[in-house]
Protein backbone atom coordinates (compact mmCIF):
# COMPACT_ATOMS: atom_id res chain seq x y z
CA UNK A 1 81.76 -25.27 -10.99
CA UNK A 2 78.24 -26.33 -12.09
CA UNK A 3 77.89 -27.84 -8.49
CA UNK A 4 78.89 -24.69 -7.22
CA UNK A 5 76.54 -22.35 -9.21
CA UNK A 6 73.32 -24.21 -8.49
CA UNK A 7 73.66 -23.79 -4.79
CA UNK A 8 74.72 -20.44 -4.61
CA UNK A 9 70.83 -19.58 -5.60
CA UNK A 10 69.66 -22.18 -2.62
CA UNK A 11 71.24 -20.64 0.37
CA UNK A 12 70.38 -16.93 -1.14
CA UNK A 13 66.60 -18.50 -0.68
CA UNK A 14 67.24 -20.35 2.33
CA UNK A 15 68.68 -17.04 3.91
CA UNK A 16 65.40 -14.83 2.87
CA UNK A 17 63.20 -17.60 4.46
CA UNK A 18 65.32 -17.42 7.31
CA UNK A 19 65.27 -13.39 7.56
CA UNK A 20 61.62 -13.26 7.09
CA UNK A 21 60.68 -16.25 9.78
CA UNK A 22 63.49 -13.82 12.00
CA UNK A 23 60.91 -11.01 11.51
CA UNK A 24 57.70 -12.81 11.80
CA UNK A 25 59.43 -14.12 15.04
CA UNK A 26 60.18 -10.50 16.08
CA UNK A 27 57.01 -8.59 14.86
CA UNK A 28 55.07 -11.46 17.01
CA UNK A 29 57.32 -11.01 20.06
CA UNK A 30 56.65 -7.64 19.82
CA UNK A 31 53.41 -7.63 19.89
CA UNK A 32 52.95 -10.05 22.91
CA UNK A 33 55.36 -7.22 24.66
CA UNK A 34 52.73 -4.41 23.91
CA UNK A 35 49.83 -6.96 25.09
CA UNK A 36 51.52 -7.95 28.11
CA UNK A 37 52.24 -4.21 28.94
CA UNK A 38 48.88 -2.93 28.25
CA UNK A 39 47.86 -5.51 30.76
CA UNK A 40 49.87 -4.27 33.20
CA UNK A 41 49.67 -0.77 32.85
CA UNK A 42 45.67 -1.47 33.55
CA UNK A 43 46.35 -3.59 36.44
CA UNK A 44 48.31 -0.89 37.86
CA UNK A 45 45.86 1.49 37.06
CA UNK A 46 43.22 -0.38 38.87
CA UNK A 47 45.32 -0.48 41.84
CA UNK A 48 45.83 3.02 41.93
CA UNK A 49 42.65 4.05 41.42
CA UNK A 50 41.72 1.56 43.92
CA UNK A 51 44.07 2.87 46.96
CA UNK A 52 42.88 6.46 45.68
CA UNK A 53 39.69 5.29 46.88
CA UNK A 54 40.50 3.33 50.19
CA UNK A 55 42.81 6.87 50.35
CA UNK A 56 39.82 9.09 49.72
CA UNK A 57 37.04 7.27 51.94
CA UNK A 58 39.95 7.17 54.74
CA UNK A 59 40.14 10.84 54.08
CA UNK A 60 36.89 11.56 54.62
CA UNK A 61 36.13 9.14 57.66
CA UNK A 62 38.81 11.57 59.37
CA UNK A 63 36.89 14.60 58.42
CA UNK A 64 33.80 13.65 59.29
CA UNK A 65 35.17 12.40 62.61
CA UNK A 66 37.05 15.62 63.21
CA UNK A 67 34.23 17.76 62.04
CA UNK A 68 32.26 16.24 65.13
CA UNK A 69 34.76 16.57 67.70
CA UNK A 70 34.51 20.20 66.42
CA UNK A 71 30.74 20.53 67.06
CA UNK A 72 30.87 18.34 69.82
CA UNK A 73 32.91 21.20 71.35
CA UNK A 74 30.91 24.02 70.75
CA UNK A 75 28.20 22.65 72.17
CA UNK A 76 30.16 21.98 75.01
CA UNK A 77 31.20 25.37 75.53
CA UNK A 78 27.79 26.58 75.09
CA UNK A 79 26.48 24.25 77.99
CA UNK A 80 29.06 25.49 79.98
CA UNK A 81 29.16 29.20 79.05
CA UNK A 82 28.83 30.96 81.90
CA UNK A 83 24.80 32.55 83.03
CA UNK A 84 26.14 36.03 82.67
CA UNK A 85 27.36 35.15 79.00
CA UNK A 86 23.66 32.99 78.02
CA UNK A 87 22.03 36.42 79.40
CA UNK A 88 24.19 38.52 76.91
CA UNK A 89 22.67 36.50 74.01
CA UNK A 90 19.15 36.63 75.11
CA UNK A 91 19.33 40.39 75.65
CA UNK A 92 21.22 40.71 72.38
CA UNK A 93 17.83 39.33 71.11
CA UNK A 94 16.04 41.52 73.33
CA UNK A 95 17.52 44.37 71.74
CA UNK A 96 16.97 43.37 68.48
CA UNK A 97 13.12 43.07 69.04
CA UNK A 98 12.40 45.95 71.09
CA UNK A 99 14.14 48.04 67.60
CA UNK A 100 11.67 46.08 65.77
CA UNK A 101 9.03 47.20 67.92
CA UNK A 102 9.78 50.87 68.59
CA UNK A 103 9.84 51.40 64.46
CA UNK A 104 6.68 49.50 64.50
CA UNK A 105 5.36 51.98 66.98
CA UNK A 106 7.17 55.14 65.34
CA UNK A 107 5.32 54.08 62.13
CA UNK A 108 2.06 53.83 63.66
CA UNK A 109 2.35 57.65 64.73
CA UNK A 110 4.45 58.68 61.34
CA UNK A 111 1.59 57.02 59.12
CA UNK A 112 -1.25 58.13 61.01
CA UNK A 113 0.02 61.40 60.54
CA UNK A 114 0.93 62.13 57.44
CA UNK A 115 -0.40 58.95 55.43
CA UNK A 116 1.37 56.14 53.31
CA UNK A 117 2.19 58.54 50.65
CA UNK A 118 3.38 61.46 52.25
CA UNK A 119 5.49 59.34 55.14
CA UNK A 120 9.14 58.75 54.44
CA UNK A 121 11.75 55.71 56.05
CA UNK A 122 13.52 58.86 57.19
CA UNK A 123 10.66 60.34 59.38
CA UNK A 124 10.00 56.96 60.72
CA UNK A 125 13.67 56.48 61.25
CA UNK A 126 13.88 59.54 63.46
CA UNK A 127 10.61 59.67 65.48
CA UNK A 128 12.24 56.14 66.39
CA UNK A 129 15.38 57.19 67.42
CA UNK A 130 17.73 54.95 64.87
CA UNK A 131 19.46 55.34 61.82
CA UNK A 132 17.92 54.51 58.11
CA UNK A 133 20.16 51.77 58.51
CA UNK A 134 18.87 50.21 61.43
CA UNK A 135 15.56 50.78 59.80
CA UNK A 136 16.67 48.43 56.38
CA UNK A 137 17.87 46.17 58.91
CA UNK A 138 14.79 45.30 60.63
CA UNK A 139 11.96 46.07 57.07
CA UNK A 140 13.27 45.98 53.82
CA UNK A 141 11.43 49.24 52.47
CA UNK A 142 8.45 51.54 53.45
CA UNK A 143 6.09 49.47 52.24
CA UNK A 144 6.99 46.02 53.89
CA UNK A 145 7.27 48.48 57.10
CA UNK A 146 3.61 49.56 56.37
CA UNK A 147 2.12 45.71 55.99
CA UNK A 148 3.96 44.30 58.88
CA UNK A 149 2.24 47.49 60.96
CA UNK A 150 -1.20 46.69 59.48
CA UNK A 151 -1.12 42.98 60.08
CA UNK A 152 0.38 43.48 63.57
CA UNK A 153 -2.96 45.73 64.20
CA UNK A 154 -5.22 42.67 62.67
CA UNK A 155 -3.95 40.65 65.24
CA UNK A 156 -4.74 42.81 67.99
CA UNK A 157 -7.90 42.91 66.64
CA UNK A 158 -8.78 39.79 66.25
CA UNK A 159 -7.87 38.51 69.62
CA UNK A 160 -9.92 41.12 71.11
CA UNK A 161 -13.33 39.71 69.09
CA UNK A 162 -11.91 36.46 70.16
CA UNK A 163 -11.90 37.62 73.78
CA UNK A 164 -15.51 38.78 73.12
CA UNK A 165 -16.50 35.94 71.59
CA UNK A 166 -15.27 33.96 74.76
CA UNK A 167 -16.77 36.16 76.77
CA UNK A 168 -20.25 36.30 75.23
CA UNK A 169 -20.16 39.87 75.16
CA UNK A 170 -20.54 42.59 72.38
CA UNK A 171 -17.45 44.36 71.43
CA UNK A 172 -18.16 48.62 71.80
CA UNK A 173 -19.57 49.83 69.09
CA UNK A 174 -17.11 53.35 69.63
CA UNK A 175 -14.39 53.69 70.92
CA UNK A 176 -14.09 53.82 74.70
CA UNK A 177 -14.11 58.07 74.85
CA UNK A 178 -17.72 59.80 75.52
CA UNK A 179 -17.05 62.69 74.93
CA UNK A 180 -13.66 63.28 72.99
CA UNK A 181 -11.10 60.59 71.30
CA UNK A 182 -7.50 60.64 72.43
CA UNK A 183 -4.68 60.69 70.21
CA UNK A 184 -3.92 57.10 70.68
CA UNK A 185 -7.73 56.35 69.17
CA UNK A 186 -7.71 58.72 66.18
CA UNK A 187 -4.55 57.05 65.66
CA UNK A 188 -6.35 53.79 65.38
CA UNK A 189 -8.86 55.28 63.41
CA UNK A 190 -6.52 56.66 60.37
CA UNK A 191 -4.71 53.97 60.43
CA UNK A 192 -7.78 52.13 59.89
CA UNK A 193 -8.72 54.14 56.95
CA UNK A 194 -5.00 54.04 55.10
CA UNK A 195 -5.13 50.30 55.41
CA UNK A 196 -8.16 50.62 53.44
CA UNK A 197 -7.17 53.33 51.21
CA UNK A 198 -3.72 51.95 50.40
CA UNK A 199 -5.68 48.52 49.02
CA UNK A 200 -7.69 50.41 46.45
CA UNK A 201 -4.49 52.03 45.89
CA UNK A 202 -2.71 49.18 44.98
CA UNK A 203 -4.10 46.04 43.22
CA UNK A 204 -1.47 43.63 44.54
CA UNK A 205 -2.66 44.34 48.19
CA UNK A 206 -5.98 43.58 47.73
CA UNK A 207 -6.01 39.84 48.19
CA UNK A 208 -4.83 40.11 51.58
CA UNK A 209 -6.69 43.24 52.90
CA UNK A 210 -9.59 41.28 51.64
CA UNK A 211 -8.35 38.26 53.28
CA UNK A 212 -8.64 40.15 56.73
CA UNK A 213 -11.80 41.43 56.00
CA UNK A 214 -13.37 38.10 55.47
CA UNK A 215 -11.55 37.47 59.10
CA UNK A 216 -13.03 40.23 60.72
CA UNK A 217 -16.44 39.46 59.13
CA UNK A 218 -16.33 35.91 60.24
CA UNK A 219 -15.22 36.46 64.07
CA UNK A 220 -18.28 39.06 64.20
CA UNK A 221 -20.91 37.19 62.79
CA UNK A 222 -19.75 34.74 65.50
CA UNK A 223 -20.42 37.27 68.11
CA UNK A 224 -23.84 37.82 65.87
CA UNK A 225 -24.47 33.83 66.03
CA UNK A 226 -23.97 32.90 69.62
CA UNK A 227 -26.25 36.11 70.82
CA UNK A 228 -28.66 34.08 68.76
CA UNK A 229 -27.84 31.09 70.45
CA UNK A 230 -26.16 29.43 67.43
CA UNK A 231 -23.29 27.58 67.44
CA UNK A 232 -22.39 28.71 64.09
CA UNK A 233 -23.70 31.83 61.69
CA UNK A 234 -26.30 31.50 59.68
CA UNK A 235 -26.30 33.61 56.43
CA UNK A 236 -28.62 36.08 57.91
CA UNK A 237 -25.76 36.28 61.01
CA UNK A 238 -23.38 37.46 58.46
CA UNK A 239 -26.00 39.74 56.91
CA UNK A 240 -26.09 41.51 60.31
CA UNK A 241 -22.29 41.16 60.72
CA UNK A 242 -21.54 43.28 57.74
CA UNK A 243 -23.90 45.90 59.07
CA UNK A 244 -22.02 46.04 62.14
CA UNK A 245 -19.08 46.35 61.03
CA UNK A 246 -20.47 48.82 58.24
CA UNK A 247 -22.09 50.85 61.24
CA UNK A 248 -18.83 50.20 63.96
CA UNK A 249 -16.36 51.93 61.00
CA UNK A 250 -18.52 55.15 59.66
CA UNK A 251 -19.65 55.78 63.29
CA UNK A 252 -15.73 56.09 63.98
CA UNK A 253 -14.90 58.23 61.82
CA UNK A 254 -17.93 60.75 62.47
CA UNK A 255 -17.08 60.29 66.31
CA UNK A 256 -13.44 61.66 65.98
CA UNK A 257 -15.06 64.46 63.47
CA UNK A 258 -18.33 65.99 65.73
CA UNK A 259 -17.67 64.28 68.71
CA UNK A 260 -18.76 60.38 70.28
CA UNK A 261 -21.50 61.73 72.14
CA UNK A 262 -23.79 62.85 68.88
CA UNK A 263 -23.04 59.95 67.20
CA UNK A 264 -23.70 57.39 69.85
CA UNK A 265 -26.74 57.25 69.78
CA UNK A 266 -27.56 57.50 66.00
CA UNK A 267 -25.23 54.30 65.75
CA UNK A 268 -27.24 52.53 68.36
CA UNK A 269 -30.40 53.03 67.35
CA UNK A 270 -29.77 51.96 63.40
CA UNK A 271 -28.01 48.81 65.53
CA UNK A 272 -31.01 48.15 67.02
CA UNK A 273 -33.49 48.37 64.34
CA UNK A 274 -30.65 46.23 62.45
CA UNK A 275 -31.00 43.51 65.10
C-alpha cells in the first residue's frame, strides 16, 4: 500500500511534464506553421505582383502599338484624301481669315467714325456683315479688336519706311491728295489720332504704343541717316527724325481740316529750315 501511494504522486508529475512538453511541442509547431505561411503568402504575392507587371507592360506595348496603327491611318487617309477634299480644308481656312479680315476692315471704318469709346462690337458686327458671335469668335472683346487693328496698321507702316529706306527715298510728308483727302485717308488719319488718344487713356497701353513709337522713330531717322550718307543715325539724325515725324502728324491733321494745299507748303518750308 505504501508502494502504491508513493507512486501515485510520480506519474501525476510525470503526466504534467508530459502535457506541458505536448504544448511546448504544439505552441512551437504552430508557430513554424504561421512562419512558413507568411513566407508563402509573400512569395505569392511577389508573383502576382510580378505577372501584374509583365500583364501591365504587355498591356501597354498593345496600346501603344495599336494607338500607331491608328495614326498611321489617318495619315494615310489624309495623303490619299482626294484634291477636291484638301481644297475644302484650305478654303475652310480661307474663310476663316477673310472673317478675320473683313471685321478688321469694318473696325477700321466703325472706329474712325465714331471713336474707341463711342464704337460698340455690335456696330462693328454689322457694318461687317456677321453675327456678335462670329465677332467673339475671331477677338475676344472690343478692345483686343481695337489693338489687333492698330498693330495691323503699324505694320503697314513700317514696311512702307522700310520700302523707303530701300529705296533711298523720302516718304511724303502728306498724304498723296493736293487738294482734298479721301475718306480712305481721313480714315487713316483718326485712326492715327485714337491710337494715340486711347494710350493716354489707358496706362496699361502705353508700353506698347510707346514701343511703336520708338519703331517709327528709329526707321525714320534711318531715312534721316542715309540722306546724310550714314550708315547708321547719329543723335542729331534722331533729333531731326522726331521733327519729322512731329511735322508729318500735325501737318495731317490741319490738311484734312483747311485743305493739303495751304498746309503744304508751311510743312515744307519748317522741313527745310529743320534740315
Amino acid at each position: 500500500m505504501s508502494s502504491d501511494g508513493k507512486d501515485a504522486p510520480r506519474e501525476a508529475e510525470d503526466g504534467g511534464e508530459s502535457l506541458a512538453s505536448a504544448t511546448r511541442a504544439l505552441t512551437e509547431a504552430l508557430g513554424q506553421l504561421s512562419r512558413a505561411v507568411k513566407r508563402e503568402a509573400g512569395r505569392r504575392t511577389q508573383e502576382t505582383a510580378k505577372k501584374a507587371q509583365e500583364t501591365g507592360k504587355k498591356a501597354l506595348s498593345s496600346s501603344l502599338r495599336k494607338t500607331s496603327e491608328e495614326l498611321a491611318a489617318v495619315a494615310s487617309s489624309i495623303a490619299d484624301a482626294p484634291e477636291g477634299a484638301r481644297n475644302g480644308r484650305r478654303r475652310g481656312r480661307g474663310r476663316a481669315e477673310r472673317t478675320r479680315q473683313d471685321i478688321l476692315e469694318a473696325a477700321h471704318h466703325i472706329f474712325a467714325a465714331k471713336g474707341y469709346e463711342g464704337a460698340s462690337v455690335a456696330d462693328i458686327a454689322a457694318a461687317a456683315g456677321y453675327t456678335k458671335g462670329a465677332l467673339y469668335a475671331n477677338f475676344p472683346s472690343k478692345e483686343a479688336l481695337f489693338l489687333e487693328m492698330a498693330r495691323e496698321l503699324h505694320r503697314k507702316q513700317k514696311d512702307l519706311l522700310d520700302q523707303h529706306r530701300k529705296a533711298g527715298t523720302e516718304p511724303p510728308l502728306l498724304c498723296d491728295s493736293s487738294t482734298e483727302y479721301s475718306d480712305k485717308e481721313l480714315e487713316s488719319i483718326l485712326i492715327g489720332l485714337e491710337w494715340w488718344t486711347y494710350a493716354v487713356r489707358h496706362e496699361e497701353a502705353r508700353e506698347e504704343v510707346g514701343t511703336m513709337w520708338r519703331e517709327i522713330l528709329h526707321l525714320t531717322a534711318g531715312i534721316v541717316a542715309q540722306g546724310n550718307g550714314r550708315p547708321e543715325p547719329s543723335p542729331d539724325d534722331f533729333s531731326a527724325a522726331f521733327g519729322l515725324v512731329a511735322v508729318h502728324t500735325l501737318a495731317n491733321i490741319a490738311a484734312a481740316i483747311i485743305g493739303p494745299e495751304e498746309v503744304r507748303a508751311m510743312a515744307e518750308s519748317l522741313i527745310e529750315r529743320k534740315a
